[in-house]
Protein backbone atom coordinates (compact mmCIF):
# COMPACT_ATOMS: atom_id res chain seq x y z
CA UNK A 1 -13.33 12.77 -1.41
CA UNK A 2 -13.11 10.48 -4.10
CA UNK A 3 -11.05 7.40 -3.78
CA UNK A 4 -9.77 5.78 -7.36
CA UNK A 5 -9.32 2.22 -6.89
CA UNK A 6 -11.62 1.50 -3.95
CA UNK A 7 -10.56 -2.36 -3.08
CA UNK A 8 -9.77 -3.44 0.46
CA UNK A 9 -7.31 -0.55 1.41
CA UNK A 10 -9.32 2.51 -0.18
CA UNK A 11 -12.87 0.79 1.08
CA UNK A 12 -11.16 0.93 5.04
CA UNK A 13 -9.97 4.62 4.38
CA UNK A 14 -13.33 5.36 3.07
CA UNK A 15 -15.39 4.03 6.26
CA UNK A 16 -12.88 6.01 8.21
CA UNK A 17 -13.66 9.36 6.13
CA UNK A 18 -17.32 8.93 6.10
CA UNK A 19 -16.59 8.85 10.06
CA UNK A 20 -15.15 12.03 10.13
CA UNK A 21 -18.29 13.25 8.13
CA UNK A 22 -16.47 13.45 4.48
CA UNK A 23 -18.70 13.15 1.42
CA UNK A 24 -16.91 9.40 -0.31
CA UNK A 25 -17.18 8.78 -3.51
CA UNK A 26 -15.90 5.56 -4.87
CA UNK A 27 -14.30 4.62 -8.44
CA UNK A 28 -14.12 1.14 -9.07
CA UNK A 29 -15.11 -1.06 -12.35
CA UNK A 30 -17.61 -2.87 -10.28
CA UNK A 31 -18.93 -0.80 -7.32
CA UNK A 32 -21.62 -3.05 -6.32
CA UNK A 33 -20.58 -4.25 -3.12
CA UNK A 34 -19.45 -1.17 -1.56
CA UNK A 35 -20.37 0.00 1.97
CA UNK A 36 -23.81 2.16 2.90
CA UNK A 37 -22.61 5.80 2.64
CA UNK A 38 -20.51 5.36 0.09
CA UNK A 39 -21.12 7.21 -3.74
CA UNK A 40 -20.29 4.62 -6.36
CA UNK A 41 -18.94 4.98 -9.72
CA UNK A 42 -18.55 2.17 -12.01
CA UNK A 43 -15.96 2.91 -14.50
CA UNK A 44 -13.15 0.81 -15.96
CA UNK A 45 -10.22 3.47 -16.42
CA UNK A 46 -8.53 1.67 -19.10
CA UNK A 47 -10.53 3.24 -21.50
CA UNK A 48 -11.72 6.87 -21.77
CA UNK A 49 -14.78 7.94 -20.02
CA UNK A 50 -18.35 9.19 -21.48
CA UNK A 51 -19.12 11.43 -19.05
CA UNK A 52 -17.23 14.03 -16.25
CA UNK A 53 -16.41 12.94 -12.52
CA UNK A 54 -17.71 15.27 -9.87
CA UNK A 55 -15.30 18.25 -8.77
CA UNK A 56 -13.63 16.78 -5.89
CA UNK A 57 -11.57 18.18 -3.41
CA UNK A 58 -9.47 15.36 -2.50
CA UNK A 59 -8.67 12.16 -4.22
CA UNK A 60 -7.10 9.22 -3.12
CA UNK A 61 -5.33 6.74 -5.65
CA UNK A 62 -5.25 3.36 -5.02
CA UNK A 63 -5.13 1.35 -8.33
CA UNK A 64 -2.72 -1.35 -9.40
CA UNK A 65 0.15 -1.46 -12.11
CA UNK A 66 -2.28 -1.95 -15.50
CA UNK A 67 -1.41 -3.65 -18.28
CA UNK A 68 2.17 -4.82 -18.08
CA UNK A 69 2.91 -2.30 -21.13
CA UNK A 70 1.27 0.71 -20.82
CA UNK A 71 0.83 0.42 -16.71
CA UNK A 72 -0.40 4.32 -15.37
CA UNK A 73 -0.10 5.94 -18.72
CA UNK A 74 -4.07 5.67 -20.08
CA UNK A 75 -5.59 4.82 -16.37
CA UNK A 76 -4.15 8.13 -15.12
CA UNK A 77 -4.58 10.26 -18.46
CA UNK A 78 -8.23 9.49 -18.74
CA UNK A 79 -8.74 9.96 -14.80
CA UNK A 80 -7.57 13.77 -15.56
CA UNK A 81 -9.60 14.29 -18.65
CA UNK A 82 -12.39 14.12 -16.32
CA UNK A 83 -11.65 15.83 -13.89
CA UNK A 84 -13.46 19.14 -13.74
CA UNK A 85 -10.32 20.55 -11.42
CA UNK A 86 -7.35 19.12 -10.12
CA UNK A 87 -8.44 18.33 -6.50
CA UNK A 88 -6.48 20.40 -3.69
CA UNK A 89 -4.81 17.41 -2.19
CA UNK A 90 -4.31 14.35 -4.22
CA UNK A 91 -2.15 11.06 -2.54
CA UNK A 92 -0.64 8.41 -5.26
CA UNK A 93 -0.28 5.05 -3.49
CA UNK A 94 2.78 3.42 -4.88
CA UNK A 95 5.24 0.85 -3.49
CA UNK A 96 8.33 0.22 -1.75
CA UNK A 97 8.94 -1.89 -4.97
CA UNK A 98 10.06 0.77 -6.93
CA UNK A 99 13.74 0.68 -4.93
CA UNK A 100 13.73 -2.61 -5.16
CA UNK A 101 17.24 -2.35 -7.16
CA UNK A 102 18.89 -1.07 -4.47
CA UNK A 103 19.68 -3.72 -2.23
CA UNK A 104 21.74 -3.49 1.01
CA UNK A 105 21.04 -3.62 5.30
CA UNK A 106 21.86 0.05 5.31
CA UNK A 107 17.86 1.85 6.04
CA UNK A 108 16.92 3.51 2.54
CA UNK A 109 15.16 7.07 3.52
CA UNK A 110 12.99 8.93 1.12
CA UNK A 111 16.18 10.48 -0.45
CA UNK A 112 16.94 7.40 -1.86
CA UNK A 113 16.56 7.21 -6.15
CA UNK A 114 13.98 4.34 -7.21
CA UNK A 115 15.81 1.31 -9.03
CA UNK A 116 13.31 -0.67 -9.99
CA UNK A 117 13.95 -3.95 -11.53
CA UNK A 118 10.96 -5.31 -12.76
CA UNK A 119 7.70 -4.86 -15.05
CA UNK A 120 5.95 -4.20 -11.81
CA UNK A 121 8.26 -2.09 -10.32
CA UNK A 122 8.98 0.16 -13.31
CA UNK A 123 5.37 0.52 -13.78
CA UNK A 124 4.81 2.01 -10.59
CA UNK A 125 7.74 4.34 -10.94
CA UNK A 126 5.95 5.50 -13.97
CA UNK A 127 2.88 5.97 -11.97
CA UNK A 128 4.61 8.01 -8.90
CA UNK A 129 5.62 10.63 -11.95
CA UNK A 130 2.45 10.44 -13.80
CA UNK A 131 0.75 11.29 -10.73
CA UNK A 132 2.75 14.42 -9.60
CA UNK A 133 2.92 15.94 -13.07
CA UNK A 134 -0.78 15.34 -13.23
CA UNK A 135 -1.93 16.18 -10.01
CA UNK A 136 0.47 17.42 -8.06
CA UNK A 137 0.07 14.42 -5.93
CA UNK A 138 1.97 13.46 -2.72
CA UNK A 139 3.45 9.79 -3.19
CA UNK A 140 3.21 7.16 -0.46
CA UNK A 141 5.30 3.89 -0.68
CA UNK A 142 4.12 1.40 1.79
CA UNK A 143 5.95 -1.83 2.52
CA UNK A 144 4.40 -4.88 2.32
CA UNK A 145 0.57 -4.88 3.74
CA UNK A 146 -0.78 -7.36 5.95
CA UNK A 147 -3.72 -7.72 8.42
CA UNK A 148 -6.87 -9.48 8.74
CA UNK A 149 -7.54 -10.92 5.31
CA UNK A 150 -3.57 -9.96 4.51
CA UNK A 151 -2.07 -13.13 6.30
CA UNK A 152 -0.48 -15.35 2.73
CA UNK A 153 2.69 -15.64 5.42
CA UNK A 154 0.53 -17.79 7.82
CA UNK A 155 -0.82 -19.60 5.34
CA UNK A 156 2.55 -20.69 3.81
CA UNK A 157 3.90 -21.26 7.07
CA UNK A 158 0.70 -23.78 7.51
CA UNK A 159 1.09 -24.98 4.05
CA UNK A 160 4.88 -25.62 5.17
CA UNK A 161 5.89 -23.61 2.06
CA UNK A 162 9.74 -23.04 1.15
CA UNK A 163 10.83 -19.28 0.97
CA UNK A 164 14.22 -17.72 0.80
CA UNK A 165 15.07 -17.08 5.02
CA UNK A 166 17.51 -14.50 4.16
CA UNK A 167 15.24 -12.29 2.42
CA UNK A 168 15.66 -8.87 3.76
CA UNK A 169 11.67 -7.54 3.87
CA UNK A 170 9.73 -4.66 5.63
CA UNK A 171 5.87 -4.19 6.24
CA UNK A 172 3.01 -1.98 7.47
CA UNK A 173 -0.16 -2.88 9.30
CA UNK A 174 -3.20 -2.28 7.49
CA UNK A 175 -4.37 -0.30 9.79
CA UNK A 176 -1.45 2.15 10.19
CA UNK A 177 -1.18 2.12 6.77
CA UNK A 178 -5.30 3.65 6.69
CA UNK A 179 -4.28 6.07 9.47
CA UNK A 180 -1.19 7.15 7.18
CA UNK A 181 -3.11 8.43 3.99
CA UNK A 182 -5.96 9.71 6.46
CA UNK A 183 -2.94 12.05 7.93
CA UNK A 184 -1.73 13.06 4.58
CA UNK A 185 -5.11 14.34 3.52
CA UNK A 186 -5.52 16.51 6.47
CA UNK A 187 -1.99 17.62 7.13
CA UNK A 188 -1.00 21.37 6.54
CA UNK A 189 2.32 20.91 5.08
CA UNK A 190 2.78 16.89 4.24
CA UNK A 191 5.96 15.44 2.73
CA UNK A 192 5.67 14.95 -1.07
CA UNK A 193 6.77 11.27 -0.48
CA UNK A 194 6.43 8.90 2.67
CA UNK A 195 7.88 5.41 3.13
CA UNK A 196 5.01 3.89 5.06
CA UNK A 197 6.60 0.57 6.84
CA UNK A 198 6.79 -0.11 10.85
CA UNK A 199 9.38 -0.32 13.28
CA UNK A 200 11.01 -3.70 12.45
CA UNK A 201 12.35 -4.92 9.29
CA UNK A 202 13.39 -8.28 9.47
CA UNK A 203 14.71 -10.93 7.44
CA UNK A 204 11.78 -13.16 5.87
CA UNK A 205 13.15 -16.04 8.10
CA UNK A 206 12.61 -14.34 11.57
CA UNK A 207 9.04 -13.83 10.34
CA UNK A 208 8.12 -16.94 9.66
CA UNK A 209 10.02 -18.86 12.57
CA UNK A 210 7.37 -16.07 14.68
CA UNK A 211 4.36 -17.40 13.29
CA UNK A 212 5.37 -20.88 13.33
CA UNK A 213 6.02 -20.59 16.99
CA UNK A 214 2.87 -19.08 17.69
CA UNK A 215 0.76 -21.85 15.26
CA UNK A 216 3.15 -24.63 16.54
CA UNK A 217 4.13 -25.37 13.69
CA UNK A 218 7.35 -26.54 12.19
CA UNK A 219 9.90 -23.92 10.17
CA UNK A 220 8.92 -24.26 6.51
CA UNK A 221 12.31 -24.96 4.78
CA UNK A 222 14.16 -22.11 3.39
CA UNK A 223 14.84 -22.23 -0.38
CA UNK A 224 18.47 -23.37 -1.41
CA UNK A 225 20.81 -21.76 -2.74
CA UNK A 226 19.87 -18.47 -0.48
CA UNK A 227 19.91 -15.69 -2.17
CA UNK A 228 19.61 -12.92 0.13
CA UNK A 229 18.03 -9.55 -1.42
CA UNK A 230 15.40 -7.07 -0.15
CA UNK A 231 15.76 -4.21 1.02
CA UNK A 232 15.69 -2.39 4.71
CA UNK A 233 13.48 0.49 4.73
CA UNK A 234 13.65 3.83 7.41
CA UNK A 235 10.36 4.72 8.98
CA UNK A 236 11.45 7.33 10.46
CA UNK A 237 9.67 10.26 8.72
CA UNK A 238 6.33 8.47 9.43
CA UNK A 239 7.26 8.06 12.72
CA UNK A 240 7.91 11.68 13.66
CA UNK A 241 4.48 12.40 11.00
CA UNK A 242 2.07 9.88 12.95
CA UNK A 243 3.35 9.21 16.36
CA UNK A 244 3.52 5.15 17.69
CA UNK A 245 2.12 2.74 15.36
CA UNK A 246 -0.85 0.83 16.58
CA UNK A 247 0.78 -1.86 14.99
CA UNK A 248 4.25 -1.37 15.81
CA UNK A 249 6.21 -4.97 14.67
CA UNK A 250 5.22 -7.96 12.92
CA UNK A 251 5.14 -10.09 16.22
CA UNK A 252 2.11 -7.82 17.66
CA UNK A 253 0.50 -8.04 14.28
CA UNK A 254 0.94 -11.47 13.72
CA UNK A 255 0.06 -12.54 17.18
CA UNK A 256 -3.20 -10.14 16.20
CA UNK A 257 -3.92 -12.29 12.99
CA UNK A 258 -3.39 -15.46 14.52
CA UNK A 259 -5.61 -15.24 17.56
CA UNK A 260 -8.31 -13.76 15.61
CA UNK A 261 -8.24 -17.10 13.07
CA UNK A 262 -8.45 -19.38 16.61
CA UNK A 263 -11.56 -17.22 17.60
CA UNK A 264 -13.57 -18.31 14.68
């Protein structure tokens, strides 16, 4: 298994595949401060690289938009040149940015055609086709991520900072989010493209008023004039792929994040 990327999200799928008694080995620029068990490989994908990767049979890829410019095109091509095989299963972890043009309360589903609107969001576009016509990968768009060491909403609602309350926004718990891409590696006949968010999208203001309840904390002030936006997500592909989420709502996962800070 090699996982391309490995920060926080591809180091907690790779303790979970080393579990299940995979072989994990681990691209990252500095590899250093990976986990015991797993293979590291220091390379910086930007550029081309000196020598051939191992043959692989799955690969996991969990990198960033590059360079605003150029984005997936040279990480991607040289991560292919490399490659002794294409691996049997690949997984491309993109964004639900890429339909961020879309707008509306109606529940996008997979069928719906990316609109992205900015550098970020075109960039990962870019990537989701890169990846397929390279790999043949399966494309994953997960909502915003949170969980322990995910938690900038509780800090801005500590910080008391203004957001936009009517900010349509979805998420996934980092750990359903692990348990997603472990599921689409195994999985005899996956989808070629998963919205990975939970059971409640919300607007950014119900969120927030949530967590300040729980911290006792005032409402941060919502930025004037409102201006609305976002987008409402369906999750239910990943619910009929995956079963119940272990993290089904933001008010079990908050609630999570918040009495795991007053434990320390």
């Amino acid at each position: 298994m090699l996982l391309v990327g490995c920060g926080k999200l591809g180091t907690r799928l790779g303790r979970r595949l080393l579990e299940g008694g995979d072989e994990v080995l681990a691209l990252r620029r500095a590899p250093d401060d990976l986990p015991e068990g797993f293979v590291p490989i220091a390379a910086d994908l930007s550029e081309p690289l000196p020598e051939p990767l191992p043959a692989v049979d799955a690969m996991v890829i969990t990198l960033p938009p590059g360079d605003a410019e150029l984005g997936y095109r040279a990480p991607l091509r040289h991560l292919a040149d490399v490659l002794p095989r294409v691996p049997t299963r690949t997984v491309f972890v993109s964004s639900t940015r890429v339909l961020e043009g879309l707008g509306g309360a109606e529940p996008l589903t997979e069928a719906a055609v990316p609109q992205p609107t900015s550098v970020r969001g075109l960039a990962l576009r870019d990537g989701e086709e890169r990846a397929r016509d390279l790999f043949g990968a399966l494309v994953v768009r997960p909502a915003g991520i949170y969980g322990p060491g995910r938690d900038h909403l509780v800090r801005g609602v500590r910080a008391g900072r203004a957001v936009d309350h009517s900010r349509r926004t979805n998420r996934i718990h980092e750990t359903d989010l692990v348990r997603t891409l472990a599921l689409l590696l195994d999985l005899e006949d996956p989808p070629p493209l998963l919205h990975a968010v939970d059971d409640s999208p919300a607007l950014l203001g119900e969120v927030l008023a949530h967590i300040a309840d729980r911290l006792e904390l005032p409402l941060p002030a919502s930025l004037e004039p409102r201006r609305g936006g976002g987008t409402v997500l369906s999750g239910r592909l990943l619910a009929e792929l995956l079963g119940p989420l272990e993290v089904p709502d933001f008010r079990a996962g908050y609630d999570a994040i918040i009495a795991a800070d007053q434990h320390r």
